[in-house]
C-alpha atoms as a PDB file:
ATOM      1  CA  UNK A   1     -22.443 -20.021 -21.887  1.00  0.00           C
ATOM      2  CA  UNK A   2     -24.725 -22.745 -21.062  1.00  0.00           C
ATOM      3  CA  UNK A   3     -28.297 -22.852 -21.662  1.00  0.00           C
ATOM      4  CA  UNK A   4     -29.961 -20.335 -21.007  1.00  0.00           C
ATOM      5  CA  UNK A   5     -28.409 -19.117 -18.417  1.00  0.00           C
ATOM      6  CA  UNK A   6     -28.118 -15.309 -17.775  1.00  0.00           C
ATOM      7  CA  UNK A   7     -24.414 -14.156 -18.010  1.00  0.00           C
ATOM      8  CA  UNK A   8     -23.446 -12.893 -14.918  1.00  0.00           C
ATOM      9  CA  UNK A   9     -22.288  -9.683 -16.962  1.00  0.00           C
ATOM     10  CA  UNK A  10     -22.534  -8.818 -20.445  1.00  0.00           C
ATOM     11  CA  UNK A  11     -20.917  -5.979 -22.227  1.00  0.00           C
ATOM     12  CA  UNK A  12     -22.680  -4.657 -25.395  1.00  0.00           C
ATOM     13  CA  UNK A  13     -20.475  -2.297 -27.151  1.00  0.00           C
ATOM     14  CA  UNK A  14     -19.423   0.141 -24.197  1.00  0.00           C
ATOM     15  CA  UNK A  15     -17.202   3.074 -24.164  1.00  0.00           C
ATOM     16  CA  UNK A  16     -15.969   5.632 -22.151  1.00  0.00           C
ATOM     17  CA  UNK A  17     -13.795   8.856 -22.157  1.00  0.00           C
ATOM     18  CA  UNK A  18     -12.103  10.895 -19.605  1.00  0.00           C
ATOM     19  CA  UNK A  19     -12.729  14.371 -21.375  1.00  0.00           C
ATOM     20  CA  UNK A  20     -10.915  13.763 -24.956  1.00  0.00           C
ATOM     21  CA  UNK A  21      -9.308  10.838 -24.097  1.00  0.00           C
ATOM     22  CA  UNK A  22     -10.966   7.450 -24.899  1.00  0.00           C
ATOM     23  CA  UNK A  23     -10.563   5.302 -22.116  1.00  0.00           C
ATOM     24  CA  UNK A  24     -12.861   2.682 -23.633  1.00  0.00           C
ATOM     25  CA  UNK A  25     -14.154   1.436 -26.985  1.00  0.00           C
ATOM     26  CA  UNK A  26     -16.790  -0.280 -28.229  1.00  0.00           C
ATOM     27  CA  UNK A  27     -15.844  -3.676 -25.839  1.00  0.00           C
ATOM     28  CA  UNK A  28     -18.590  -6.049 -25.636  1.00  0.00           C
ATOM     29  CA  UNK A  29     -17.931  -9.389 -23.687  1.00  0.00           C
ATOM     30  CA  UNK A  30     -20.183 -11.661 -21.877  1.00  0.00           C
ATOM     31  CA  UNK A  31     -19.206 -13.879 -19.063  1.00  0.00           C
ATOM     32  CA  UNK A  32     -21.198 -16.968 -17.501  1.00  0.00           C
ATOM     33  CA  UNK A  33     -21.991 -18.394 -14.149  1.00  0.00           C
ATOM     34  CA  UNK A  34     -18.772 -19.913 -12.519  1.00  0.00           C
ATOM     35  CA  UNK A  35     -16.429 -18.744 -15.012  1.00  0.00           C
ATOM     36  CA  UNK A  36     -12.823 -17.673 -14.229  1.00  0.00           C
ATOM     37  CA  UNK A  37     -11.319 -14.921 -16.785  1.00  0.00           C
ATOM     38  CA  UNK A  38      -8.274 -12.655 -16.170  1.00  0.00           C
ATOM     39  CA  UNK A  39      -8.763  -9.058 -17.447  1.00  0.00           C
ATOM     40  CA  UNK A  40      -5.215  -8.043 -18.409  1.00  0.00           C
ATOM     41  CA  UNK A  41      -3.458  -5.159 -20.350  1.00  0.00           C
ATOM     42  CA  UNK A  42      -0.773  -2.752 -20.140  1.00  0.00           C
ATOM     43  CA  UNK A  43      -0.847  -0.085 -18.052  1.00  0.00           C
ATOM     44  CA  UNK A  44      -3.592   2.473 -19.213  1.00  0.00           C
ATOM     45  CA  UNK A  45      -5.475  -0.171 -21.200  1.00  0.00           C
ATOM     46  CA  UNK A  46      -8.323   0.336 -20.205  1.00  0.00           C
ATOM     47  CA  UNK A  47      -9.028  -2.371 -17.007  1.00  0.00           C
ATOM     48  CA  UNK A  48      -9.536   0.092 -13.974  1.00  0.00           C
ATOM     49  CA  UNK A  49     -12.069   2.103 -16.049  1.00  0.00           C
ATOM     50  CA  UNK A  50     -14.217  -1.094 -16.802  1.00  0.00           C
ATOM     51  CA  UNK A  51     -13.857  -2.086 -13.113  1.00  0.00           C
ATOM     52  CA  UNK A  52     -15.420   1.016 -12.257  1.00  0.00           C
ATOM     53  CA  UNK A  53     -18.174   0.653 -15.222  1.00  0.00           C
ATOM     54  CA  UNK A  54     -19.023  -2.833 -14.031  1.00  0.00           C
ATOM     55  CA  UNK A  55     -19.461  -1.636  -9.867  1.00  0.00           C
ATOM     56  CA  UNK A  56     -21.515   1.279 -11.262  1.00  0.00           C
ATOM     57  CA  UNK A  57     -18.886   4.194 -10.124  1.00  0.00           C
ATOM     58  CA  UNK A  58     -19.290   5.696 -13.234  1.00  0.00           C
ATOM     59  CA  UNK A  59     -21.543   5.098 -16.306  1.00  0.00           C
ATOM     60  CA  UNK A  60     -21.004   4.314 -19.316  1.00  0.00           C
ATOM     61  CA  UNK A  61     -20.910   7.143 -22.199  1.00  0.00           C
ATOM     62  CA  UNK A  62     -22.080   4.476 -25.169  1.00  0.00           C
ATOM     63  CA  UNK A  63     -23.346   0.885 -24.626  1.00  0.00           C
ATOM     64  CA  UNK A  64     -25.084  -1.050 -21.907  1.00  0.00           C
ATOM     65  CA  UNK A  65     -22.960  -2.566 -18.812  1.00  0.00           C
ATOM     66  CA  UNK A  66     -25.335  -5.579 -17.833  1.00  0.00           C
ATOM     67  CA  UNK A  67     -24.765  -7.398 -14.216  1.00  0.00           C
ATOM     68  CA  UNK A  68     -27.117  -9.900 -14.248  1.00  0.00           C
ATOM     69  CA  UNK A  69     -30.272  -8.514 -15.366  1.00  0.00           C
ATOM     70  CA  UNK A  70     -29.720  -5.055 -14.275  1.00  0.00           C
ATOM     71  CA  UNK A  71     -28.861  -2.395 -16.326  1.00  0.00           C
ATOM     72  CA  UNK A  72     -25.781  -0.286 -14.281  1.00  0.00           C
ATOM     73  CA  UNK A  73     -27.187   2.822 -15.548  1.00  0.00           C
ATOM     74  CA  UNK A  74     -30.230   2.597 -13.135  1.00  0.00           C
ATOM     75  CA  UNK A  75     -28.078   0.756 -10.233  1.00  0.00           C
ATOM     76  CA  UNK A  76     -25.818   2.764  -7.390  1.00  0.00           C
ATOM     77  CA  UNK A  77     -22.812   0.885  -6.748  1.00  0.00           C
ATOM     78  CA  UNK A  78     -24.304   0.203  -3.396  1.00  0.00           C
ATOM     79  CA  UNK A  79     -27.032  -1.665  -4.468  1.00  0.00           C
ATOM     80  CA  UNK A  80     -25.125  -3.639  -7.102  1.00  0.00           C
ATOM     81  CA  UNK A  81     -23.400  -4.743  -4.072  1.00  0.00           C
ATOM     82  CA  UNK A  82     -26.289  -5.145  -1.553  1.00  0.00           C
ATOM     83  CA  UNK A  83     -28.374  -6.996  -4.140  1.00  0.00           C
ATOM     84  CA  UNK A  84     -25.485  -9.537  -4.200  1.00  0.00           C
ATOM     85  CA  UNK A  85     -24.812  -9.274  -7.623  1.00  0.00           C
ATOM     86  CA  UNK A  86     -21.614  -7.677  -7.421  1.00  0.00           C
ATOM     87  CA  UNK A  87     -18.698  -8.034  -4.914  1.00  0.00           C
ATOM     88  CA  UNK A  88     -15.512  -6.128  -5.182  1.00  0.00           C
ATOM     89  CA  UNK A  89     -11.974  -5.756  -4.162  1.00  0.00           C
ATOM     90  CA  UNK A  90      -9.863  -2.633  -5.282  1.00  0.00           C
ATOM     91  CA  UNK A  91      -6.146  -2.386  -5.610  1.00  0.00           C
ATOM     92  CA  UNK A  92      -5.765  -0.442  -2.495  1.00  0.00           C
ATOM     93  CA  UNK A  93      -7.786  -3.221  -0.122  1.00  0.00           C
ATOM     94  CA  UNK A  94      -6.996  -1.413   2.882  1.00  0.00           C
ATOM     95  CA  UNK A  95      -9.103   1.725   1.988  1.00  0.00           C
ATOM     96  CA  UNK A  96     -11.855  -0.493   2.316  1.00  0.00           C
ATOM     97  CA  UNK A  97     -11.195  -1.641   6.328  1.00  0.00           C
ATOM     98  CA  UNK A  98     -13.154   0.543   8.474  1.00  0.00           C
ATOM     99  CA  UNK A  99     -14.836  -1.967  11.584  1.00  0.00           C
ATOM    100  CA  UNK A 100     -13.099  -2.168  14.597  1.00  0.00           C
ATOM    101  CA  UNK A 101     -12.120  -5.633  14.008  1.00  0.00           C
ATOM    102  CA  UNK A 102     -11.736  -8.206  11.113  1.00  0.00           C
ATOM    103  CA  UNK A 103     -15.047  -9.825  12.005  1.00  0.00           C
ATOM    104  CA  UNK A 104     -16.759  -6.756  12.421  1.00  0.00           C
ATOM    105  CA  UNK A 105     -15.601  -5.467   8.925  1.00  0.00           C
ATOM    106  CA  UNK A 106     -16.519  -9.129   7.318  1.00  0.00           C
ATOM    107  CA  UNK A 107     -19.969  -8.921   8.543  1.00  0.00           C
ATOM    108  CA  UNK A 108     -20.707  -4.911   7.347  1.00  0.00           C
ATOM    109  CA  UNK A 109     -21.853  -5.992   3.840  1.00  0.00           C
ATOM    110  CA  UNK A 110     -24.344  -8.639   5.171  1.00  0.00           C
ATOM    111  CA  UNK A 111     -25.608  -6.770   7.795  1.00  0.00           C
ATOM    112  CA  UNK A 112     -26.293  -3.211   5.815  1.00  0.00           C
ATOM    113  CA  UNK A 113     -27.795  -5.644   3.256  1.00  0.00           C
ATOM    114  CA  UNK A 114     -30.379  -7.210   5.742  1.00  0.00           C
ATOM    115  CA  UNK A 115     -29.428 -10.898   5.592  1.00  0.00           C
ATOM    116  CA  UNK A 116     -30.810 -12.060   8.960  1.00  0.00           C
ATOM    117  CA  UNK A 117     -27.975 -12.891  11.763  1.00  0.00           C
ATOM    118  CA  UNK A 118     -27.799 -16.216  11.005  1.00  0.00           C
ATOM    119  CA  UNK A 119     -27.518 -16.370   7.600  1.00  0.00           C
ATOM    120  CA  UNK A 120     -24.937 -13.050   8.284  1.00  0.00           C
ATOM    121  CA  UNK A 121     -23.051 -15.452  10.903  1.00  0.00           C
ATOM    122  CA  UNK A 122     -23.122 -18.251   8.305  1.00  0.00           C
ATOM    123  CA  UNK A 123     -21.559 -15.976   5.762  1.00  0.00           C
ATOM    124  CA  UNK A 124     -19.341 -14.289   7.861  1.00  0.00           C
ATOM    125  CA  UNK A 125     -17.747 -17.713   9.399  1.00  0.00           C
ATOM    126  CA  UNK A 126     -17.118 -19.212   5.778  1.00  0.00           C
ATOM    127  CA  UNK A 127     -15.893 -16.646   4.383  1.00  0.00           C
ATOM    128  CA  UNK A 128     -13.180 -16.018   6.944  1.00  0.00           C
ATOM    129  CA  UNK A 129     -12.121 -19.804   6.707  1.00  0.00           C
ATOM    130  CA  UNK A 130     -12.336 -20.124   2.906  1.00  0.00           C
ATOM    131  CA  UNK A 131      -9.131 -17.145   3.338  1.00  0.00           C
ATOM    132  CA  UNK A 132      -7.800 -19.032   6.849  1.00  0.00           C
ATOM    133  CA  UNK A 133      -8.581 -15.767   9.068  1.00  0.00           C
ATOM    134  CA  UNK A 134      -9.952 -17.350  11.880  1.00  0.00           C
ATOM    135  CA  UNK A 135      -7.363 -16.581  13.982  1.00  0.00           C
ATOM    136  CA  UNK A 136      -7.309 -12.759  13.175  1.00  0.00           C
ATOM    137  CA  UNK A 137     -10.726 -12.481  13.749  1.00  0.00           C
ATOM    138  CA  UNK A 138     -11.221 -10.551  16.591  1.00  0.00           C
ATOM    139  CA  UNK A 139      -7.910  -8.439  15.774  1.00  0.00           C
ATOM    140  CA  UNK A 140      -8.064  -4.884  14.368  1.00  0.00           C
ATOM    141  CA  UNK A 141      -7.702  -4.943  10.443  1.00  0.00           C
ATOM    142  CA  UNK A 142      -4.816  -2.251  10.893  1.00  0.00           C
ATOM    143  CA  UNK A 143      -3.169  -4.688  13.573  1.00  0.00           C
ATOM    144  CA  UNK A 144      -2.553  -6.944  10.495  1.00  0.00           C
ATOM    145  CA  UNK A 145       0.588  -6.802   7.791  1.00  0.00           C
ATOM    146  CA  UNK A 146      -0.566  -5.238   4.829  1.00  0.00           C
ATOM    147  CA  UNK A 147      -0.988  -9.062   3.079  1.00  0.00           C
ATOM    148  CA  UNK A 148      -3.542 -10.246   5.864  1.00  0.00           C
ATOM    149  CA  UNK A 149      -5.472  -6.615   5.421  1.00  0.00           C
ATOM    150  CA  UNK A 150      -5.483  -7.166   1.888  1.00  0.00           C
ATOM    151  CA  UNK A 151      -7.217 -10.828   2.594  1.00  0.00           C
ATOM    152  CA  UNK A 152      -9.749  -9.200   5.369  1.00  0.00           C
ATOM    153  CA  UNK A 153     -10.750  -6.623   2.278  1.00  0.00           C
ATOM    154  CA  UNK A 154     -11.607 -10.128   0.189  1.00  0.00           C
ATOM    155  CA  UNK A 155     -13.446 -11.797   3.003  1.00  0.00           C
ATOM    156  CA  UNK A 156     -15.682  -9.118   3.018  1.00  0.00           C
ATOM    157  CA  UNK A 157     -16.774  -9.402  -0.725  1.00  0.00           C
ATOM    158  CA  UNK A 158     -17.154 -13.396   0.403  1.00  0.00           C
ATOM    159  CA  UNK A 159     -19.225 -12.929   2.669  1.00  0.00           C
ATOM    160  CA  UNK A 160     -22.108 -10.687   0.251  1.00  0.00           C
ATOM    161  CA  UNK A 161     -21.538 -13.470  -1.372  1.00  0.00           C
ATOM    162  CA  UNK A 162     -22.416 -12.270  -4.640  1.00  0.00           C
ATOM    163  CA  UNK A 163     -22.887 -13.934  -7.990  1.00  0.00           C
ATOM    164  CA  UNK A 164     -19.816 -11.626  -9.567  1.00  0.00           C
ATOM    165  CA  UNK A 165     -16.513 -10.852  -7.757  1.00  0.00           C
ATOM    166  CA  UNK A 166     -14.388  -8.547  -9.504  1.00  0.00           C
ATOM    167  CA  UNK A 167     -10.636  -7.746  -7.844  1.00  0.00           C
ATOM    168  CA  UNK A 168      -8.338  -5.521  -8.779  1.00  0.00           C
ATOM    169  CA  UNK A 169      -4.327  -6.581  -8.077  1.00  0.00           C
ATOM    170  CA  UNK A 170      -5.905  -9.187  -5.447  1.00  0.00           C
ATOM    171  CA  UNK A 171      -2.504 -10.785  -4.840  1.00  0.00           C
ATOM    172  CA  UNK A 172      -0.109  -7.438  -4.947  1.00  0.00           C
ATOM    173  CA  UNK A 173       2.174  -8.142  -1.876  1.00  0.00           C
ATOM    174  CA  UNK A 174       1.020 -11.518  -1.574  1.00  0.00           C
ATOM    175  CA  UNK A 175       3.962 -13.860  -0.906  1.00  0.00           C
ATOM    176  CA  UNK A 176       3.484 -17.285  -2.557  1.00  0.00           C
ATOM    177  CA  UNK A 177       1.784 -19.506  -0.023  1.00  0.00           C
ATOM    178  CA  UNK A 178      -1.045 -16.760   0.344  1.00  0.00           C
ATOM    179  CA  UNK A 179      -1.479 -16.437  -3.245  1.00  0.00           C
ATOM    180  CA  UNK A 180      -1.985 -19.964  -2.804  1.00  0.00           C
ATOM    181  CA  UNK A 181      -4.695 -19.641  -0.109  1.00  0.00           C
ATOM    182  CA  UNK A 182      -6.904 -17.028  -2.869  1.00  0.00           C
ATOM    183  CA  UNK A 183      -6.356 -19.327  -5.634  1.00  0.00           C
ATOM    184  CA  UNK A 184      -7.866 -21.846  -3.162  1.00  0.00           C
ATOM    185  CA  UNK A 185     -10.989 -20.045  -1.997  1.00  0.00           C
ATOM    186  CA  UNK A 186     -11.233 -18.415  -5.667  1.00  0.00           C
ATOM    187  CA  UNK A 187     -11.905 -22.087  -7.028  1.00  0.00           C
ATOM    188  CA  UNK A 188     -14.358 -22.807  -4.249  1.00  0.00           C
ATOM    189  CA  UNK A 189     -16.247 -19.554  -5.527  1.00  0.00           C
ATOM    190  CA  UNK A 190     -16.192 -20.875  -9.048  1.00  0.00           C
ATOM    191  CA  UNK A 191     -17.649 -24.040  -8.114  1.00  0.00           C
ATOM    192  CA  UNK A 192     -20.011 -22.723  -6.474  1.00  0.00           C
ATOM    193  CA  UNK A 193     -21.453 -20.546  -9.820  1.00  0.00           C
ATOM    194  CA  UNK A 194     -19.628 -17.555  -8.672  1.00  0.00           C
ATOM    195  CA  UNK A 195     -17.885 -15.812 -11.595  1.00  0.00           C
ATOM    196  CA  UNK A 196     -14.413 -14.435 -11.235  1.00  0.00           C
ATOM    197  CA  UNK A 197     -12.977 -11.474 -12.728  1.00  0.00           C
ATOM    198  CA  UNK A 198      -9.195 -10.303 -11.745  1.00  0.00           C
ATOM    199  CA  UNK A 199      -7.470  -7.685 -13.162  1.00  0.00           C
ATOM    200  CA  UNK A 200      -3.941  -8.259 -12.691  1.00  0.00           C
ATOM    201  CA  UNK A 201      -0.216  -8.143 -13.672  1.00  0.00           C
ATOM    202  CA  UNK A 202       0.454 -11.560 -11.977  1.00  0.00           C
ATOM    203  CA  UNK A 203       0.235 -14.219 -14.476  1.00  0.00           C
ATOM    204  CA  UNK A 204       1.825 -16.666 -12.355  1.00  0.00           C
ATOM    205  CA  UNK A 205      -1.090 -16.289 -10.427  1.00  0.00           C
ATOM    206  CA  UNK A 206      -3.596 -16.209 -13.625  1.00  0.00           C
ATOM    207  CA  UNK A 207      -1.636 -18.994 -14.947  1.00  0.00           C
ATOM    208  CA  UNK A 208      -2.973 -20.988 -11.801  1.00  0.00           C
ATOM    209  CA  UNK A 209      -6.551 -19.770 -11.142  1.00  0.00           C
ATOM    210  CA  UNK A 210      -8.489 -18.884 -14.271  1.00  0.00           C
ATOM    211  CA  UNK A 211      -9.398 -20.305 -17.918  1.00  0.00           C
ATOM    212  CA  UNK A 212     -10.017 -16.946 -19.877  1.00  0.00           C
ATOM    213  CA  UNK A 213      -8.178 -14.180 -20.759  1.00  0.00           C
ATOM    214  CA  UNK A 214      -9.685 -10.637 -22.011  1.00  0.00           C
ATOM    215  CA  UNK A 215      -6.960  -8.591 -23.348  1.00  0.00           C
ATOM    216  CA  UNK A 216      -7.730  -4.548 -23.611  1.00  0.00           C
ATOM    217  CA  UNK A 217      -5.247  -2.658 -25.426  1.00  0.00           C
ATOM    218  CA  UNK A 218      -5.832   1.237 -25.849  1.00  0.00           C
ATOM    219  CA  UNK A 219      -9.305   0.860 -24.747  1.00  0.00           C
ATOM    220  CA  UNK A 220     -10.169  -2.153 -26.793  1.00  0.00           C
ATOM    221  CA  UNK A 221     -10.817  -5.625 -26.210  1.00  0.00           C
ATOM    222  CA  UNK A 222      -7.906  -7.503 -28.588  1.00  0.00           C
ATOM    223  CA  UNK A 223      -8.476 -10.890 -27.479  1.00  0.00           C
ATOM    224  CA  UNK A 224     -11.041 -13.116 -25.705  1.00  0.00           C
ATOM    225  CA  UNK A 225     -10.116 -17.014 -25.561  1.00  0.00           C
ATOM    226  CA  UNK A 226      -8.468 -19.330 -23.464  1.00  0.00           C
ATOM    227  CA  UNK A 227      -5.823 -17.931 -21.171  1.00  0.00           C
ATOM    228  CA  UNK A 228      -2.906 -21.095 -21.840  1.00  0.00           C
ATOM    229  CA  UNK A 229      -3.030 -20.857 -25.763  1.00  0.00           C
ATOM    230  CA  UNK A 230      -2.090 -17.047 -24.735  1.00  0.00           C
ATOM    231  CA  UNK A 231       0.267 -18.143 -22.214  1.00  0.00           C
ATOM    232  CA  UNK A 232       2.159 -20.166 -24.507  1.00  0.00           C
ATOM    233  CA  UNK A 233       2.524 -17.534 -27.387  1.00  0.00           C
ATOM    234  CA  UNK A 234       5.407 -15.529 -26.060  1.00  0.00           C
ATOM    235  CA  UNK A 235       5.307 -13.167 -29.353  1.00  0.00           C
ATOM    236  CA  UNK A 236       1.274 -12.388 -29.064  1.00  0.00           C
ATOM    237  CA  UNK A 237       1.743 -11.691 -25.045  1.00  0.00           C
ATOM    238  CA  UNK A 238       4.870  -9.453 -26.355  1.00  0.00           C
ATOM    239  CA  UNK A 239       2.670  -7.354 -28.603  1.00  0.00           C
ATOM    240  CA  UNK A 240       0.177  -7.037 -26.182  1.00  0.00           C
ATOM    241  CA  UNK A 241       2.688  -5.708 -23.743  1.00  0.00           C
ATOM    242  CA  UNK A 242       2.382  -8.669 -21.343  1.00  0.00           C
ATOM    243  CA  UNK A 243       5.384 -11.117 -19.866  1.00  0.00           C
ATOM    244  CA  UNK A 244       5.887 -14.641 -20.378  1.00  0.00           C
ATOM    245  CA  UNK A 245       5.508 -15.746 -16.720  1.00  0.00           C
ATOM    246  CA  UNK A 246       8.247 -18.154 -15.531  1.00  0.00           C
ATOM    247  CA  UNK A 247       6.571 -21.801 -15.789  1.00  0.00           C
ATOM    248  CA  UNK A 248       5.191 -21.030 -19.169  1.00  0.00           C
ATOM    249  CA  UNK A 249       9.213 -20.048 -19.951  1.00  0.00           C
ATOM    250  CA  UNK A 250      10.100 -22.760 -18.490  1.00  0.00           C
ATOM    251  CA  UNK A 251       7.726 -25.064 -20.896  1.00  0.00           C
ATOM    252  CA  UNK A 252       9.336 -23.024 -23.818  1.00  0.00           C
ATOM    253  CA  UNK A 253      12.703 -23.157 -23.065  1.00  0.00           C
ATOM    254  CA  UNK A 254      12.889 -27.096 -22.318  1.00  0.00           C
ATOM    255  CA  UNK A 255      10.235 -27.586 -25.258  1.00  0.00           C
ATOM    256  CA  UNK A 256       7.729 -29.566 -23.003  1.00  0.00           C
ATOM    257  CA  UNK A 257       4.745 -31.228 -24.502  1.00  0.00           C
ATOM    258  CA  UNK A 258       1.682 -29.047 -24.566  1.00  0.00           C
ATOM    259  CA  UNK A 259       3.794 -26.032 -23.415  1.00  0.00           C
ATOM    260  CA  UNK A 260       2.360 -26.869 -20.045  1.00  0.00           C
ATOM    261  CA  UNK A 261       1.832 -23.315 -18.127  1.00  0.00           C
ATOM    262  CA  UNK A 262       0.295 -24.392 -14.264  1.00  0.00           C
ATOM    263  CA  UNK A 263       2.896 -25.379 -11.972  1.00  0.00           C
ATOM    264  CA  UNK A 264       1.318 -29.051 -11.190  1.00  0.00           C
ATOM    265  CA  UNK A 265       1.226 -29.612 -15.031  1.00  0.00           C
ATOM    266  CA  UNK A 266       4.678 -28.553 -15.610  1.00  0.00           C
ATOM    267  CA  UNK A 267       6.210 -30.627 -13.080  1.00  0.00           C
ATOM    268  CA  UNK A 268       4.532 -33.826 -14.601  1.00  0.00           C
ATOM    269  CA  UNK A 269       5.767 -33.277 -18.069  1.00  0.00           C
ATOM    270  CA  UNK A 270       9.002 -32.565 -16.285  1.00  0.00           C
ATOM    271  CA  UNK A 271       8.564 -35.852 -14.607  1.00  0.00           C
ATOM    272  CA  UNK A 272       7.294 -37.898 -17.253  1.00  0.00           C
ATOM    273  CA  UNK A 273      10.331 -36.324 -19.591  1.00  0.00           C
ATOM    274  CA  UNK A 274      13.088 -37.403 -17.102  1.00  0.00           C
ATOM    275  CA  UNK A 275      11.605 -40.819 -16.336  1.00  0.00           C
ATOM    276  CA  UNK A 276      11.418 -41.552 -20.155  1.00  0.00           C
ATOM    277  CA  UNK A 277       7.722 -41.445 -20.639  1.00  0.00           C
ATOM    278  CA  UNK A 278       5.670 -40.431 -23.006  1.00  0.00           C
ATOM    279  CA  UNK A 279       3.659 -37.439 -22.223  1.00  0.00           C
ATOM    280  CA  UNK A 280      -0.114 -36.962 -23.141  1.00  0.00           C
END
């Protein structure tokens, strides 16, 4: 982290249980302005219950779940989210469409958090062209494929624009080209000093949008450091119960310099290989 910056969350040695069963333990993690990290596990690692920790759905039993520089435990999810420190996208988007039509639903966190119309406006507009939704605007969300509902659900954390988004599976039943278009507007974000947190399976997608990986196994955090040194070790991604995605395979399999594990960067060394050059 740089400076002295505050993290936009911070962990300190949180756990949870579901009656006897420890859902979390002991994690503490701290994550700065602008930063991109993947929070990725098996199934029943741990991930959903954090997601829920960090929008203040449920507290934690041990430790202190810092957004910004508010303690959860004295936060309602609402006001996490009104205060614009935390925006969020769960797996099942579509249970979080309710306004009769995309524009409407886009513009319920601003408005229910005060920002003046045309600041609202402002937010509203950008946020449904960083996702390319112009043209579904005035449509009702449930009018839309299940894909374009899923991108309505993550305009409307845009546009709280808060200084955390955390998404859960944001690009299940996304075909490639719209994955594209939230890798896109997720890099804006980062540049901007918003912080990115996605929980997912798709490490394609990972591969091509974030820098960090957390790793929770059985409720505990196993590894924190940068997600292509973990792309490119196909035993420790084994072990942790995660797939080697297909470019990072690829890099593997035709022993590419670097191991390179983004698309772009693959097809250079691929490039560079066939042509006879050296690669850096």
């Amino acid at each position: 982290m740089a400076g002295s910056l505050t993290p936009a969350l911070r962990l300190e040695t949180v756990s949870f249980s579901y009656g006897v069963v420890r859902a979390l333990v002991d994690v503490s993690l701290a994550l700065a302005p602008g930063e991109r990290v993947a929070l990725l596990g098996r199934n029943g690692a741990g991930k959903s219950t954090l997601m829920r920790l960090i929008t203040g759905l449920i507290q934690p039993a041990g430790g202190t779940v810092w957004v910004g520089d508010w303690d959860t435990r004295h936060r309602t999810p609402e006001a996490l989210a009104r205060s614009g420190r935390v925006g969020c996208v769960f797996q099942h988007a579509e249970q979080q469409l309710f306004g009769r039509t995309v524009r409407d639903d886009v513009s319920f966190g601003p408005r229910v958090a005060g920002v003046p119309a045309p600041e609202a406006t402002r937010r509203v507009e950008r946020a449904l062209r960083a996702l390319e939704l112009e043209r579904h605007a005035e449509e009702h969300p449930y009018d839309l494929p299940p894909a374009f509902r899923k991108l309505a659900a993550l305009a409307g954390a845009f546009a709280l624009e808060p200084a955390l988004l955390v998404l859960d599976e944001p690009t299940s039943g996304l075909d490639r080209a719209l994955r594209m278009r939230v890798t896109r507007a997720l890099l804006e974000r980062s540049v901007a000093g918003v912080t990115v947190l996605v929980i997912t399976h798709d490490l394609t997608f990972a591969a091509e949008t974030v820098e960090r990986a957390l790793v929770l196994d059985s409720g505990r955090l196993m590894l924190d450091g940068p997600l292509p040194a973990l792309l490119g070790d196909a035993a420790r991604l084994e072990s942790l119960g995660l797939a080697l995605p297909p470019v990072a395979a690829l890099s593997a399999a035709l022993g590419l310099p670097g191991r390179p594990t983004r698309q772009v960067d693959a097809a250079r060394a691929l490039a560079r290989v066939a042509a006879g050059r050296p690669v850096p």
